[in-house]
Protein backbone atom coordinates (compact mmCIF):
# COMPACT_ATOMS: atom_id res chain seq x y z
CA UNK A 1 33.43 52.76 26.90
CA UNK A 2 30.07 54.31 26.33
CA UNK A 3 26.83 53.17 28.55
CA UNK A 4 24.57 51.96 25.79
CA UNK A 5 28.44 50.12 24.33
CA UNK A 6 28.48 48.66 27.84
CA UNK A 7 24.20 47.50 27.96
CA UNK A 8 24.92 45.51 24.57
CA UNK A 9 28.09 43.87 25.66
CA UNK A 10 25.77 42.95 28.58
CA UNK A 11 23.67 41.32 25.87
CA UNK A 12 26.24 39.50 23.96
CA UNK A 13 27.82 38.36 27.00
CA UNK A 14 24.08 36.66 27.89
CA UNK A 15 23.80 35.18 24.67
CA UNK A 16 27.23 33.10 24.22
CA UNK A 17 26.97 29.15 25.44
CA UNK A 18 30.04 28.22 27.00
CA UNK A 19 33.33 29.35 27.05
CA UNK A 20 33.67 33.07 26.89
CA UNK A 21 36.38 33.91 24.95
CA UNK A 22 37.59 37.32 23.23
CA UNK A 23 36.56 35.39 19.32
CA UNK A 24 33.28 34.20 20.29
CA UNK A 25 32.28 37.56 21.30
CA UNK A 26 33.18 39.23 18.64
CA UNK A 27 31.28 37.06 16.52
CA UNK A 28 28.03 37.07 18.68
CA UNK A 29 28.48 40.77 18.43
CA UNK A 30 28.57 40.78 14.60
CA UNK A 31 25.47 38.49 14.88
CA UNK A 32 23.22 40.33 17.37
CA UNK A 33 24.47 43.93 16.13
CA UNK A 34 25.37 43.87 12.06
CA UNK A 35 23.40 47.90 12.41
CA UNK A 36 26.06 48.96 14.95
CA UNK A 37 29.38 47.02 13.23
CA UNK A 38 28.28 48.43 9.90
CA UNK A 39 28.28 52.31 11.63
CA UNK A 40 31.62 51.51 13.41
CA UNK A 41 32.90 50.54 9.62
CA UNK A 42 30.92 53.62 7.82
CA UNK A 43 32.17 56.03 10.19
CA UNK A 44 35.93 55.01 9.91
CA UNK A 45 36.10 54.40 6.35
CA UNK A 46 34.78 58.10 5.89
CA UNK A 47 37.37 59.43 8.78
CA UNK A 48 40.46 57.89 6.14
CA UNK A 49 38.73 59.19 3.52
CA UNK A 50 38.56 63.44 4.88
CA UNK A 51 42.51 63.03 5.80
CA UNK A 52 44.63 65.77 4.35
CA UNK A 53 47.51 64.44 2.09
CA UNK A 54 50.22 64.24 4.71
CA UNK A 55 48.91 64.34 7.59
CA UNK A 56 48.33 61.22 9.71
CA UNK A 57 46.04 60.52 12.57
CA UNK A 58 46.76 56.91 14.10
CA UNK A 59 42.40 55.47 14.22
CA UNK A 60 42.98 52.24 14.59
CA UNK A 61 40.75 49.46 12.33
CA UNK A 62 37.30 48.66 13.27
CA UNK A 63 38.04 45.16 14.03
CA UNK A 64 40.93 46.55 15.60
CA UNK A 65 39.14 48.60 17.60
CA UNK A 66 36.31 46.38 18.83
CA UNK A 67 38.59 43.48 20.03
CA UNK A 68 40.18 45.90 22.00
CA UNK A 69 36.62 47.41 23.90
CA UNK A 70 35.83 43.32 24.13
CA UNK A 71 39.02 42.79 26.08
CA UNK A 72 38.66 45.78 28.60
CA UNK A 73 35.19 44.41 29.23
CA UNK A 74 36.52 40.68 29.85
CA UNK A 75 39.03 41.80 31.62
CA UNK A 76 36.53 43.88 33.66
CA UNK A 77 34.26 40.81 34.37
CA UNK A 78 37.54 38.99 35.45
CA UNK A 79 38.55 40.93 37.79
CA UNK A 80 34.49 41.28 39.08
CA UNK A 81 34.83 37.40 39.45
């Protein structure tokens, strides 16, 4: 995960009320960083778009994608606890 990925999950993780859980930050994400979830989108729908007929390169789905940084950083803050 990227430093500046890391200083806004630091963010989100300061803005959510109660239980943390893997949904809730993905949503306050969306909310506090539409600029950044719209890039992640952009820059994979034009990545499907430049593959060659045939060939196949596994790049998982944004939402896909993001769920999965969330849970390494929960999982980093768990073990932290």
């Amino acid at each position: 995960m990227i430093i500046e990925q890391e200083e806004k999950f630091k963010e989100v993780h300061s803005k959510i009320e109660g239980e943390i859980t893997e949904q809730s930050f993905f949503n306050m994400f969306l909310k506090l960083y539409p600029d950044v979830w719209k890039k992640h989108k952009i820059m994979f729908s034009k990545f499907n778009r430049s593959k060659q007929f045939g060939q196949t390169i596994p790049l998982p789905k944004p939402e896909v994608s993001l769920r999965k940084e969330i849970r390494t950083y929960l999982l980093k803050l768990k073990k932290q606890s």
